[in-house]
Protein backbone atom coordinates (compact mmCIF):
# COMPACT_ATOMS: atom_id res chain seq x y z
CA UNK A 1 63.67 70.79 181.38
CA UNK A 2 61.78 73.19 178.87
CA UNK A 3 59.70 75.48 180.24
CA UNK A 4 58.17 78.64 178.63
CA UNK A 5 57.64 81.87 180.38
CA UNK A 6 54.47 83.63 181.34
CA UNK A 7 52.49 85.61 179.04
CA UNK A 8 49.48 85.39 176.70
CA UNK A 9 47.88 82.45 175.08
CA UNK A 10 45.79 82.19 171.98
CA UNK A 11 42.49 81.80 173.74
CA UNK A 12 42.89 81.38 178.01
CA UNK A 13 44.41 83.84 179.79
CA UNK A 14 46.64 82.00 182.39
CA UNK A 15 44.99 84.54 184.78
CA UNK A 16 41.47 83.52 183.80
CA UNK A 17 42.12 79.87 183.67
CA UNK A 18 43.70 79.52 187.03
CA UNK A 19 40.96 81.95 188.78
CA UNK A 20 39.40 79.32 191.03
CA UNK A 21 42.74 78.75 192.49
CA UNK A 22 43.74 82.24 192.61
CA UNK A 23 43.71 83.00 196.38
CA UNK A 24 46.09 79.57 196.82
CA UNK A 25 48.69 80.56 194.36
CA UNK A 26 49.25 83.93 196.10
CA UNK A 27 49.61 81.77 199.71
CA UNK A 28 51.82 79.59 197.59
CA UNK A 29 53.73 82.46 196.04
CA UNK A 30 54.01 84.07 199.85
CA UNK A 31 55.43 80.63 201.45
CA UNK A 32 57.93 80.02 198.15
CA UNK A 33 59.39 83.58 198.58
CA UNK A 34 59.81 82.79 202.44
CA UNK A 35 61.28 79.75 201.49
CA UNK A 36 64.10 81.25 199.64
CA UNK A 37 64.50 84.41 201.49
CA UNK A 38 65.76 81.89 204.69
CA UNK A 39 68.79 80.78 202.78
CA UNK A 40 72.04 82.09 202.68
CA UNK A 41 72.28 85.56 200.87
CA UNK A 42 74.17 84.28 197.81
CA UNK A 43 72.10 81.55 197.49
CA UNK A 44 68.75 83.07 198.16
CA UNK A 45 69.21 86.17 195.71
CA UNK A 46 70.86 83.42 193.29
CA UNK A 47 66.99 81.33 193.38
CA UNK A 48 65.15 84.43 193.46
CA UNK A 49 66.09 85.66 190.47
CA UNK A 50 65.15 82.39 188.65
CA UNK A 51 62.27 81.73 190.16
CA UNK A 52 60.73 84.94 190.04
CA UNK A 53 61.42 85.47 186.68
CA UNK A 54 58.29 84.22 185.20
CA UNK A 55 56.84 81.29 184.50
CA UNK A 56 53.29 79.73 184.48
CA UNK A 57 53.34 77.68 187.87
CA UNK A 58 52.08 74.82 185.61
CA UNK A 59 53.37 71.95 188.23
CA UNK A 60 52.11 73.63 191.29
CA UNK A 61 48.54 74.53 189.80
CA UNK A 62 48.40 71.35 189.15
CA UNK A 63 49.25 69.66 192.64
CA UNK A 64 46.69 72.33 194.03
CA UNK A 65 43.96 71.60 191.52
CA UNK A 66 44.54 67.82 192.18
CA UNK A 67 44.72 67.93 195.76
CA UNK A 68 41.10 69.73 195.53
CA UNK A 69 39.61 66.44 193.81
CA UNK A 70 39.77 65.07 197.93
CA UNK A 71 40.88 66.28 201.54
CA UNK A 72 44.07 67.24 201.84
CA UNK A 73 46.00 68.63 204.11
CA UNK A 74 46.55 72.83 203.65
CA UNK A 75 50.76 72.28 204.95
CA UNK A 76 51.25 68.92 202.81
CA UNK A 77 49.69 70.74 199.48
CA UNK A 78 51.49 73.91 200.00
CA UNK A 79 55.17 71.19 200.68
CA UNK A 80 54.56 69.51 197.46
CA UNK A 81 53.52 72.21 195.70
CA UNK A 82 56.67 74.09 196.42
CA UNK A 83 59.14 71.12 196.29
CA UNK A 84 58.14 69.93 192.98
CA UNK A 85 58.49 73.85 191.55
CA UNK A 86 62.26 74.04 193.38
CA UNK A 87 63.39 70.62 191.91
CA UNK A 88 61.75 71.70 188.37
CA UNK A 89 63.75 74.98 188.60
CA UNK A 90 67.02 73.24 189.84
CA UNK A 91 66.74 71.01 186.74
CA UNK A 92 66.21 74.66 184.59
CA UNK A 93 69.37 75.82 186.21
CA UNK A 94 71.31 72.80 185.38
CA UNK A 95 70.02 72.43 181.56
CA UNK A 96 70.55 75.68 181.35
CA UNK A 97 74.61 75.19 182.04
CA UNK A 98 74.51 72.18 179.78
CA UNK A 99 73.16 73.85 176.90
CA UNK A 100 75.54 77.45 177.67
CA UNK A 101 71.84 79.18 177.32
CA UNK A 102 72.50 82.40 178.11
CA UNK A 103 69.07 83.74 178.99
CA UNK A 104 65.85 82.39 180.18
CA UNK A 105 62.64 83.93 179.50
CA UNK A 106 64.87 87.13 178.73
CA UNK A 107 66.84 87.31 181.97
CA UNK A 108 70.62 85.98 182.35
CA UNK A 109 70.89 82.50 183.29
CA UNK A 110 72.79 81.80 186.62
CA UNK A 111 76.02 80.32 184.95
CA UNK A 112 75.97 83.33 183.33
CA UNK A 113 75.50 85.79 186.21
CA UNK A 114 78.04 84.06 188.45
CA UNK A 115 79.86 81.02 186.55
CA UNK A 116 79.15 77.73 186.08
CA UNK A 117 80.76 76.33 189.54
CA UNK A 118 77.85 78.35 191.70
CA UNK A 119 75.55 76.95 188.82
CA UNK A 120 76.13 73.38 189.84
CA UNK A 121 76.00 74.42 193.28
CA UNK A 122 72.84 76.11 193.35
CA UNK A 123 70.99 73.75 191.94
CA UNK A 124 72.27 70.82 193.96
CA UNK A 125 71.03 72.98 196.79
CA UNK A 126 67.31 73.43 195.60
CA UNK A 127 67.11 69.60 194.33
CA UNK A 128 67.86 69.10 197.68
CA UNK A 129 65.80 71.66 199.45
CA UNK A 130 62.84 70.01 197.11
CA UNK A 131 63.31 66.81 198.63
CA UNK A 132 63.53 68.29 202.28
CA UNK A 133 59.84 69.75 201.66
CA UNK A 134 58.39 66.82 200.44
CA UNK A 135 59.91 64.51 203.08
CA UNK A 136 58.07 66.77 205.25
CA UNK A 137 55.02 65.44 204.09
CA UNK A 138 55.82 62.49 205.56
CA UNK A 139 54.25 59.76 202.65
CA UNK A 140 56.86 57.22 201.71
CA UNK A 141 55.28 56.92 198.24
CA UNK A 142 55.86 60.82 197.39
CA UNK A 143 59.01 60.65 198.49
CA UNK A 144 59.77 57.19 196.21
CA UNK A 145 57.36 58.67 193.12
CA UNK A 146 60.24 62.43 193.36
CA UNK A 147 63.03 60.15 193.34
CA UNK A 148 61.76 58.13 190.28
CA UNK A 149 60.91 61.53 188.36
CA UNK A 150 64.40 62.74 189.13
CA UNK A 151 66.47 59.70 187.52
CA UNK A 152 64.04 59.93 184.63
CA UNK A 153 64.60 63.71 183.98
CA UNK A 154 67.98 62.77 184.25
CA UNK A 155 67.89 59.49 182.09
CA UNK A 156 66.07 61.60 179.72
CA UNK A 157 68.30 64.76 179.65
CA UNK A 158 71.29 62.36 179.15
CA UNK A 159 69.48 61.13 176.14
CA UNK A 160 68.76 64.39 174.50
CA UNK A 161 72.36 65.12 174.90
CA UNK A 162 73.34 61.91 173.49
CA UNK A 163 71.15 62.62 170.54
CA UNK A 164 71.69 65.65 169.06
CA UNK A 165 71.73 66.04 165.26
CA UNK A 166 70.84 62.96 164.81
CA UNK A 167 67.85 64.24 162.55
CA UNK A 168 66.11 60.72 161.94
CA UNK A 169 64.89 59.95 165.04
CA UNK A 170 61.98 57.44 165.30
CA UNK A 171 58.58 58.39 166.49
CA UNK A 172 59.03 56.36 169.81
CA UNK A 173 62.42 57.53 170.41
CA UNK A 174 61.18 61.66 170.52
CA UNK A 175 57.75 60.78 172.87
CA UNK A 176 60.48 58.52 174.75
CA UNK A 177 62.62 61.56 175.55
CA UNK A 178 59.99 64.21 176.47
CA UNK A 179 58.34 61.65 178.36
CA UNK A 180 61.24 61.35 180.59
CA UNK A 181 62.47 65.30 180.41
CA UNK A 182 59.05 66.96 180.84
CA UNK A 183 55.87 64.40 181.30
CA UNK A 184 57.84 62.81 184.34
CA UNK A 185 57.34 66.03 186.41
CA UNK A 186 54.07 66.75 185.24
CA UNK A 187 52.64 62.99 186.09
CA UNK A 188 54.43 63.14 189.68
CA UNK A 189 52.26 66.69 190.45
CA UNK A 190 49.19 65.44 189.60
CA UNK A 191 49.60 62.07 191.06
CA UNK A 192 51.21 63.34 194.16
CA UNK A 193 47.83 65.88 194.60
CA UNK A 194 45.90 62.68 194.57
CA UNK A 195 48.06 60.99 197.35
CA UNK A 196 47.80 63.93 199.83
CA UNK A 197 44.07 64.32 198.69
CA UNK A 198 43.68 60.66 200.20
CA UNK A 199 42.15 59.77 197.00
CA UNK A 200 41.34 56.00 195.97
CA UNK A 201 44.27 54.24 194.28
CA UNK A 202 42.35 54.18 190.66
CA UNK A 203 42.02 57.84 190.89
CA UNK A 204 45.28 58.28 191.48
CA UNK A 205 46.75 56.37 189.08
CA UNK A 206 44.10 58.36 186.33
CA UNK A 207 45.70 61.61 187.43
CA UNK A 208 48.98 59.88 187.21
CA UNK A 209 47.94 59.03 183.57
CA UNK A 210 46.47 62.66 182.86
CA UNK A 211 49.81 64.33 183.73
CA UNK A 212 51.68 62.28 181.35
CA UNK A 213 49.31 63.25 178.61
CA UNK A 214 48.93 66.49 179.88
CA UNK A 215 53.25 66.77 179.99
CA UNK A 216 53.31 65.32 176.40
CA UNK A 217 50.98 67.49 174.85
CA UNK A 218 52.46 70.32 176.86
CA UNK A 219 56.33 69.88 175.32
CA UNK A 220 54.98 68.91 171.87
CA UNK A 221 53.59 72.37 171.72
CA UNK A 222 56.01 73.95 173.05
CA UNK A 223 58.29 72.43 170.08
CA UNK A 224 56.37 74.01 168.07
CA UNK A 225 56.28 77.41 169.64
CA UNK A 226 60.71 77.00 169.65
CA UNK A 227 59.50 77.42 165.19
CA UNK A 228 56.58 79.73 165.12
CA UNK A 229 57.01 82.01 168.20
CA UNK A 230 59.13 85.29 167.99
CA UNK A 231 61.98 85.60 170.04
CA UNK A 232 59.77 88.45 172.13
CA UNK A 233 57.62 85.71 173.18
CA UNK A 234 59.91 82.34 174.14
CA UNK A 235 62.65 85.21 175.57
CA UNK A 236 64.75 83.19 173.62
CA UNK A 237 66.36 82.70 169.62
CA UNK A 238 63.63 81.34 167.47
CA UNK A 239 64.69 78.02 166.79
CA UNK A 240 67.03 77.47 169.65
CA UNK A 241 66.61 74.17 169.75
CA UNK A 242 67.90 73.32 166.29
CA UNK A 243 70.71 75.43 167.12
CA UNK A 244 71.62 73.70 170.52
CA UNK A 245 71.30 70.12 167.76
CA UNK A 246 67.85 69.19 169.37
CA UNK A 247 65.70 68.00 167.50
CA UNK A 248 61.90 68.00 167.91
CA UNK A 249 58.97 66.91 166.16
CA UNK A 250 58.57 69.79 163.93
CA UNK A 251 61.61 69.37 162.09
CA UNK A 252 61.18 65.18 161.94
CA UNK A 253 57.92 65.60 160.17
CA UNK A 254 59.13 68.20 158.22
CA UNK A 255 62.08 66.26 157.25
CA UNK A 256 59.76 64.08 155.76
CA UNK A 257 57.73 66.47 153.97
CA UNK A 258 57.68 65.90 149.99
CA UNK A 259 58.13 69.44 149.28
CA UNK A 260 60.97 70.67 151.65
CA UNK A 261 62.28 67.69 153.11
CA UNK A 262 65.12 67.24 150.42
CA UNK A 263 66.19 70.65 150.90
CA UNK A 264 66.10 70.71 154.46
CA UNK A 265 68.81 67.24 154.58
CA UNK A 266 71.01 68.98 152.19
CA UNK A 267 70.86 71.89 154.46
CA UNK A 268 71.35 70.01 157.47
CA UNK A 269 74.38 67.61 156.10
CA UNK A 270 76.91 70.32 155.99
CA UNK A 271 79.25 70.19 158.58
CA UNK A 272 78.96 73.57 159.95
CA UNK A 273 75.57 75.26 159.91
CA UNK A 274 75.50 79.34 160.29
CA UNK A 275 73.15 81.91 160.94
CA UNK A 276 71.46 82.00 157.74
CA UNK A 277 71.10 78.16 157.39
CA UNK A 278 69.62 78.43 160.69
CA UNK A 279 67.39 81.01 159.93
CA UNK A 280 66.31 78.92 156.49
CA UNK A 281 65.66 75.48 158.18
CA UNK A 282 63.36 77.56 160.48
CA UNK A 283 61.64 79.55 157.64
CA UNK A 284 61.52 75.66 155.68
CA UNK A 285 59.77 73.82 158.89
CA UNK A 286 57.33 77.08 159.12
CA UNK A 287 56.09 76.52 155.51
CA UNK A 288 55.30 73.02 155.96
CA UNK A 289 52.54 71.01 156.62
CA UNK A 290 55.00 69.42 159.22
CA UNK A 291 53.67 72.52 161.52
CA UNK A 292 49.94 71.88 161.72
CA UNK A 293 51.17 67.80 162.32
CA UNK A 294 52.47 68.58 165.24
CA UNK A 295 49.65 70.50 167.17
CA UNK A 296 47.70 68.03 165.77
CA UNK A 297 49.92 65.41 167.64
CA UNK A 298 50.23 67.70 170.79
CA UNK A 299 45.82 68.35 170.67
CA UNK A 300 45.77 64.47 170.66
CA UNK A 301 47.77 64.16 173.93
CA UNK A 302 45.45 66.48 175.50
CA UNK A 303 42.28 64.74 174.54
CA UNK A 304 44.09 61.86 175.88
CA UNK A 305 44.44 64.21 179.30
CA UNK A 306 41.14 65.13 179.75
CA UNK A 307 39.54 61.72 179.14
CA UNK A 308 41.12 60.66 182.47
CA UNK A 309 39.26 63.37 184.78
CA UNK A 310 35.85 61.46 183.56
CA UNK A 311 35.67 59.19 186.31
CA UNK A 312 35.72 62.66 188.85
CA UNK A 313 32.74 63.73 189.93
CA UNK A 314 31.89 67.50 188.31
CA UNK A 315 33.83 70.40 190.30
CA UNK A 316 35.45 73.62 190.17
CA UNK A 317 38.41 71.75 190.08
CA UNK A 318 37.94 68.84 187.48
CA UNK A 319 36.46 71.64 185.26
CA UNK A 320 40.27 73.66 185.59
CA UNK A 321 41.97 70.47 184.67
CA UNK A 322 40.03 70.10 181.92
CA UNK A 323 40.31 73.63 180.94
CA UNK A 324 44.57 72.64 181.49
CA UNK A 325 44.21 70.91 178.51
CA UNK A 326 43.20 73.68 176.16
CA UNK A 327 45.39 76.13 177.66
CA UNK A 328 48.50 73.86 176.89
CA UNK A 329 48.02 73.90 173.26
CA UNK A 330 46.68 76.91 172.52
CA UNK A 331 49.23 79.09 174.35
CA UNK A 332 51.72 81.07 172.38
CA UNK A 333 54.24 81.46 175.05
């Protein structure tokens, strides 16, 4: 699963945005560091050094925020919260083998600090360990709603890989894939939140429908970011993805572009692409107009997001969801 690491945004201020939640995300932060420091050395300084190497706590803001919209329970919030963030990191870990990534967020991957065996290991562990929280919580349809975000990941992982360089993809066939790699996750936070909040079944299912938008506008931008970001900012190559045979919806509209879309396919039909071709294509989808498509795509998505919270009464809360929606397309990193 992509996922950007922490830093500063165009506009909001992850600190400022998440403020009303502030004094639960240190609790949460507390518990998840507990969590891992009870495992096995190895494995515990293995997790640590993902997990607390950044990252915006997107997924378990967003169980927090949801579970505020109702009642619910401080234990089951703080469960989900943290078994949703240790199967989204076991997922990093694993994509992170697959794609030989040698950093994240500008720290060595765990393949890379101990091998891939451990790799596999480790995150088999905290998939499991994810599930062992949750089950806590002791709601059948959590446990069901997980299960079904983990085979789509998976289904949707196996399709990126099964995809690569195959540079015209259809419209459906991109939102298919981050639908299944990134909204999946996204949805089951939100809609879990409302479950635990005890929240009516329409609710839910708008939260469900809000984290999907929320996910898709989320990765879109972040495809973007993988082209206009430095390498300071993602912690990784600029254009990594191209380079790893990914391809996003920068370079499909830009491959379509009447003024560098000819050049870009003669580019990208030689067999085998180096530095400086990389380094073009990026500098080619930059100049585009395939660029400002894209957010525009990705601001859609959002708009899409925050016309589900409509039917919540006003709140702290609904007002941070809404405010989500900004944040995820106007970050830089």
């Amino acid at each position: 699963m992509d996922d950007p690491g922490g830093g500063g945004v165009v506009s909001i201020a992850a600190e400022e945005l998440l403020e009303p939640i502030s004094t639960e995300l240190v609790e949460f932060e507390r518990r998840l560091d507990a969590e891992i420091a009870s495992d096995l050395g190895p494995m515990a300084s293995a997790m640590s050094h993902i997990v607390k190497a950044g990252g915006k706590r997107l997924r378990p803001a967003l169980v927090i925020l949801a579970a505020r919209l109702g009642n619910a329970d401080t234990d089951d919030v703080f469960n989900l919260a943290m078994g949703i963030e240790f199967i989204h990191t076991a997922t990093l870990v694993h994509d992170d083998l697959i794609d030989k990534a040698p950093t994240r967020r500008g720290i060595r991957t765990i393949h890379e600090a101990l091998g891939p065996d451990p790799a596999v290991i480790i995150g088999d562990y905290y998939f499991a360990k994810g599930a062992y929280l949750l089950a806590e919580i002791g709601m059948p349809a959590i446990d069901s709603a997980i299960s079904h975000a983990v085979m789509t990941i998976c289904m949707g992982e196996l399709l990126q890989m099964t995809s690569r360089n195959e540079y015209d993809q259809s419209l459906a066939d991109y939102h298919r894939k981050i639908g299944r790699k990134t909204a999946t996750l996204v949805s089951t936070s939100c809609y879990g939140g409302g479950l635990i909040a005890g929240l009516d079944a329409d609710s839910v299912e708008s939260l469900r429908r809000y984290g999907h938008s929320l996910g898709m506008a989320f990765q879109i931008a972040d495809d973007v970011l993988d082209y206009v970001a430095t390498s300071a900012e993602v912690g990784k190559p600029v254009g990594a993805d191209l380079r790893q045979g990914t391809v996003t919806l920068p370079l499909m509209l830009a491959l379509n572009d009447r003024e560098v879309g000819a050049r870009l396919r003669d580019i990208l039909a030689r067999n085998d692409l180096n530095e400086n071709d990389f380094d073009t294509v990026v500098s080619l989808v930059r100049g585009s107009n395939a660029i400002a498509e894209a957010e525009r795509s990705a601001q859609e998505f959002a708009r899409e997001a925050s016309t589900e919270l409509q039917g919540f009464p006003q709140s702290s809360a609904r007002e941070t969801l809404e405010r989500v929606c900004d944040y995820v397309v106007e970050r830089r990193i």
